[in-house]
N, C-alpha and C. Protein backbone atom coordinates (compact mmCIF):
# COMPACT_ATOMS: atom_id res chain seq x y z
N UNK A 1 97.53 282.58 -76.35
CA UNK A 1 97.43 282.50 -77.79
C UNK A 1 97.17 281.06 -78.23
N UNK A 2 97.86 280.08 -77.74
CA UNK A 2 97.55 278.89 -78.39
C UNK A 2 95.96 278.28 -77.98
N UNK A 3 95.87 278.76 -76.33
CA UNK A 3 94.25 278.46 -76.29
C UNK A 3 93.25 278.81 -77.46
N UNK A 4 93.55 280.08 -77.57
CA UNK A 4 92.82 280.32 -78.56
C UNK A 4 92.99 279.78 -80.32
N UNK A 5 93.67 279.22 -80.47
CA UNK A 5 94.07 278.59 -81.90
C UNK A 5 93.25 277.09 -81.48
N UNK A 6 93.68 276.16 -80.14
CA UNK A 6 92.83 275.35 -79.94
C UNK A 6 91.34 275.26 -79.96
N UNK A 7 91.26 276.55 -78.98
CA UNK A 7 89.21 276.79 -79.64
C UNK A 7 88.94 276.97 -80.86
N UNK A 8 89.50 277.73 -81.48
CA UNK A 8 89.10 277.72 -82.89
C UNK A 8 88.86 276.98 -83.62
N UNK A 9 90.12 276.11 -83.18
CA UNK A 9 89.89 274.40 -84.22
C UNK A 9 88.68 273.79 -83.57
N UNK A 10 88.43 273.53 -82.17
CA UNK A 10 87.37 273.19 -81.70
C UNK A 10 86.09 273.27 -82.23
N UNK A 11 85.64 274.60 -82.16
CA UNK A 11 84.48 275.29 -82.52
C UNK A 11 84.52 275.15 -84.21
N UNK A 12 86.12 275.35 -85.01
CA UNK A 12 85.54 274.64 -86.38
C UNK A 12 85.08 273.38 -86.75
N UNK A 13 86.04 272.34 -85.95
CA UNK A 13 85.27 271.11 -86.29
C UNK A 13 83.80 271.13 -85.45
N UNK A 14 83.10 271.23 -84.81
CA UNK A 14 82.11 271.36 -84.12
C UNK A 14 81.12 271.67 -85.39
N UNK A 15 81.65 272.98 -85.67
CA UNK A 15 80.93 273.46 -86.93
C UNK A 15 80.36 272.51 -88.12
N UNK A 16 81.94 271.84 -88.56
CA UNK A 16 81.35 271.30 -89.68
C UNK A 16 80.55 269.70 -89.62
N UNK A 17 80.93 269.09 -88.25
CA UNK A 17 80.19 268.34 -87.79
C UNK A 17 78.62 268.26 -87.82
N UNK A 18 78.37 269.52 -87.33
CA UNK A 18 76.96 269.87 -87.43
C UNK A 18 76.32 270.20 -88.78
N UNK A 19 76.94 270.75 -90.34
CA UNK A 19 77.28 271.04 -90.93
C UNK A 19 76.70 269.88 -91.94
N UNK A 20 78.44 268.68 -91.62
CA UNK A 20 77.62 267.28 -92.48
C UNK A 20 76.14 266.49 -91.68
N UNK A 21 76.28 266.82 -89.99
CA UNK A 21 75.09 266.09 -89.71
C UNK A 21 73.19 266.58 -90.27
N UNK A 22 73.05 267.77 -90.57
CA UNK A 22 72.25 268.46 -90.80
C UNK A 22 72.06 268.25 -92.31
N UNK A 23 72.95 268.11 -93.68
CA UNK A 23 73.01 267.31 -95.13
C UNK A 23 72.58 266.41 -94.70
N UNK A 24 73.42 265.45 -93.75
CA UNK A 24 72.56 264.32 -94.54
C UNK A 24 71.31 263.53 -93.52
N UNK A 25 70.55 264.70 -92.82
CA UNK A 25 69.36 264.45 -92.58
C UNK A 25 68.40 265.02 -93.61
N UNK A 26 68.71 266.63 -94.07
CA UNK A 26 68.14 266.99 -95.32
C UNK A 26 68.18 265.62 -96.51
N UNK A 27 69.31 265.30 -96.75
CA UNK A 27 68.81 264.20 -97.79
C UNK A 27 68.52 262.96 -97.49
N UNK A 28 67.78 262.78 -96.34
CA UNK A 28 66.90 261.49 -95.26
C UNK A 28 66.23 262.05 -96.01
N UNK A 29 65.52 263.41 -95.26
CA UNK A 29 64.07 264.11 -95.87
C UNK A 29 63.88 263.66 -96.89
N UNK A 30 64.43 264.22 -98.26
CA UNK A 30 64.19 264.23 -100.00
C UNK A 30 64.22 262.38 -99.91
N UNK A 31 65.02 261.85 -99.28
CA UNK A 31 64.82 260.85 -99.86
C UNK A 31 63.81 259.57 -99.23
N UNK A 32 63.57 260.22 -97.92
CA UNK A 32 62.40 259.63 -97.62
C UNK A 32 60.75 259.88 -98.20
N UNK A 33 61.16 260.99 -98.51
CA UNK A 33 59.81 261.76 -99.42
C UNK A 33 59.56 260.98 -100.91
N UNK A 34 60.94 261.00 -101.33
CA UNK A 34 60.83 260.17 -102.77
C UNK A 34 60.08 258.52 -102.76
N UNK A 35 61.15 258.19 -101.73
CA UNK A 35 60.59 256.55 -101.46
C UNK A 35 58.64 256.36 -101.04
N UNK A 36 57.92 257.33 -100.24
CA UNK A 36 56.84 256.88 -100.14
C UNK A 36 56.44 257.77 -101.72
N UNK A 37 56.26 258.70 -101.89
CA UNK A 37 55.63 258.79 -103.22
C UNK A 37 55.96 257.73 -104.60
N UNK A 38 57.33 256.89 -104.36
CA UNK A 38 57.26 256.26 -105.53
C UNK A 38 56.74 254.68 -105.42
N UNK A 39 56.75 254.50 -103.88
CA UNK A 39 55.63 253.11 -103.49
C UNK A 39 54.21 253.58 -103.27
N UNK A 40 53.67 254.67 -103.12
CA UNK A 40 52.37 255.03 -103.29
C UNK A 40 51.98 254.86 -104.66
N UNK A 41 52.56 256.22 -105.53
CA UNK A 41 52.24 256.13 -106.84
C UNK A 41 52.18 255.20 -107.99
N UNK A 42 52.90 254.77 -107.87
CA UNK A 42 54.28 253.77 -108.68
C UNK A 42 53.13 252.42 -108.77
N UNK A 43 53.59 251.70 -107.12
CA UNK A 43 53.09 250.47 -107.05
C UNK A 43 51.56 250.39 -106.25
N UNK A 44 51.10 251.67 -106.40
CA UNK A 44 49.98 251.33 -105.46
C UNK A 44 49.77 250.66 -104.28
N UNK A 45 50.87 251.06 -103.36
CA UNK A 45 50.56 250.31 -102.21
C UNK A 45 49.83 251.63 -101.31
N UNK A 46 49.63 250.97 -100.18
CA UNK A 46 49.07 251.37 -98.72
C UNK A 46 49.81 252.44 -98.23
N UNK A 47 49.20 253.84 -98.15
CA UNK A 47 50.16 254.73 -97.97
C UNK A 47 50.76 255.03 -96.52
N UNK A 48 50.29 254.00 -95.67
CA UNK A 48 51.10 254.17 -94.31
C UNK A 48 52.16 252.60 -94.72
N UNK A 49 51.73 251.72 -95.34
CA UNK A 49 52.82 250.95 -95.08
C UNK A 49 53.91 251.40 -96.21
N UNK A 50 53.45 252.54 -97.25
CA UNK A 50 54.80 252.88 -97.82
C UNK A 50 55.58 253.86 -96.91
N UNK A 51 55.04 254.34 -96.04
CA UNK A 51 55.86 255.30 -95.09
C UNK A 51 56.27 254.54 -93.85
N UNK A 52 55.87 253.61 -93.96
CA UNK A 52 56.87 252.67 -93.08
C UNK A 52 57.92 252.03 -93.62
N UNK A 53 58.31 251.73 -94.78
CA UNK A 53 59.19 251.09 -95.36
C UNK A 53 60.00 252.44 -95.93
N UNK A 54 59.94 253.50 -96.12
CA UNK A 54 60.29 254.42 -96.64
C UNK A 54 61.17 254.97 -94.93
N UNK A 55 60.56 254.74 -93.70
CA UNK A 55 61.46 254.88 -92.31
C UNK A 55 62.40 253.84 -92.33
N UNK A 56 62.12 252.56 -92.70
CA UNK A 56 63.22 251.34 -92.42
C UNK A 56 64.23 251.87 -93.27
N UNK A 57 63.95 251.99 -94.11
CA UNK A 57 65.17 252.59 -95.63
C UNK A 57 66.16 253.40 -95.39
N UNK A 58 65.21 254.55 -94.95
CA UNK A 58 66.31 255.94 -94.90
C UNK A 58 66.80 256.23 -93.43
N UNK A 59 66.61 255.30 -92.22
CA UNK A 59 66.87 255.06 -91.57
C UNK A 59 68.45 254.40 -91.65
N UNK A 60 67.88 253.09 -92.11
CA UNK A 60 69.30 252.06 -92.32
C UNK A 60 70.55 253.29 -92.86
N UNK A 61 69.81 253.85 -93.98
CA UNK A 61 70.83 255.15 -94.58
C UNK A 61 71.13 255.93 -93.87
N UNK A 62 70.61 256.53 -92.98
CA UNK A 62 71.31 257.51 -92.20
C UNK A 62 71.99 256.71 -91.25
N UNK A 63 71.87 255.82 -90.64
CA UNK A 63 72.75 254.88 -89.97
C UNK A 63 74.69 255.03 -90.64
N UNK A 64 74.25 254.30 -91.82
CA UNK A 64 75.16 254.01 -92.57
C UNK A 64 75.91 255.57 -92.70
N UNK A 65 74.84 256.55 -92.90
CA UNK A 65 75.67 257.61 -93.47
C UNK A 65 76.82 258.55 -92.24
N UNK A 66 76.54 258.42 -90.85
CA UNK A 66 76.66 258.90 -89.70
C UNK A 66 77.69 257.99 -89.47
N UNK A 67 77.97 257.27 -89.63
CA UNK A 67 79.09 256.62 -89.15
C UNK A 67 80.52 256.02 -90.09
């Protein structure tokens, strides 16, 4: 019985691990999407070097956000 109360907790945190890791790559996505459309549009830059600065960005952020 207690094995099984231990897996459970296991497999829940597991769960929600995967859970927050999967948010906040979804909001990498949206917000890497935002960042090159608003240095494309916006400022008229170079649309590969706004999607390169739009990787340094939401990068650093998911860094930050993962840990």
């Amino acid at each position: 019985m207690n094995q099984y109360i231990e897996i459970n907790n296991l497999i829940n945190r597991l769960c929600l691990s995967f859970l927050k890791f999967n948010l906040i790559c979804f909001f990498g996505l949206i917000l890497n999407s935002l960042i090159v459309n608003w240095l494309f549009y916006k400022f008229e830059m170079n649309e590969y070097l706004a999607k390169l600065l739009a990787i340094f960005c939401v990068t650093f952020w998911n860094f930050r956000s993962h840990s």
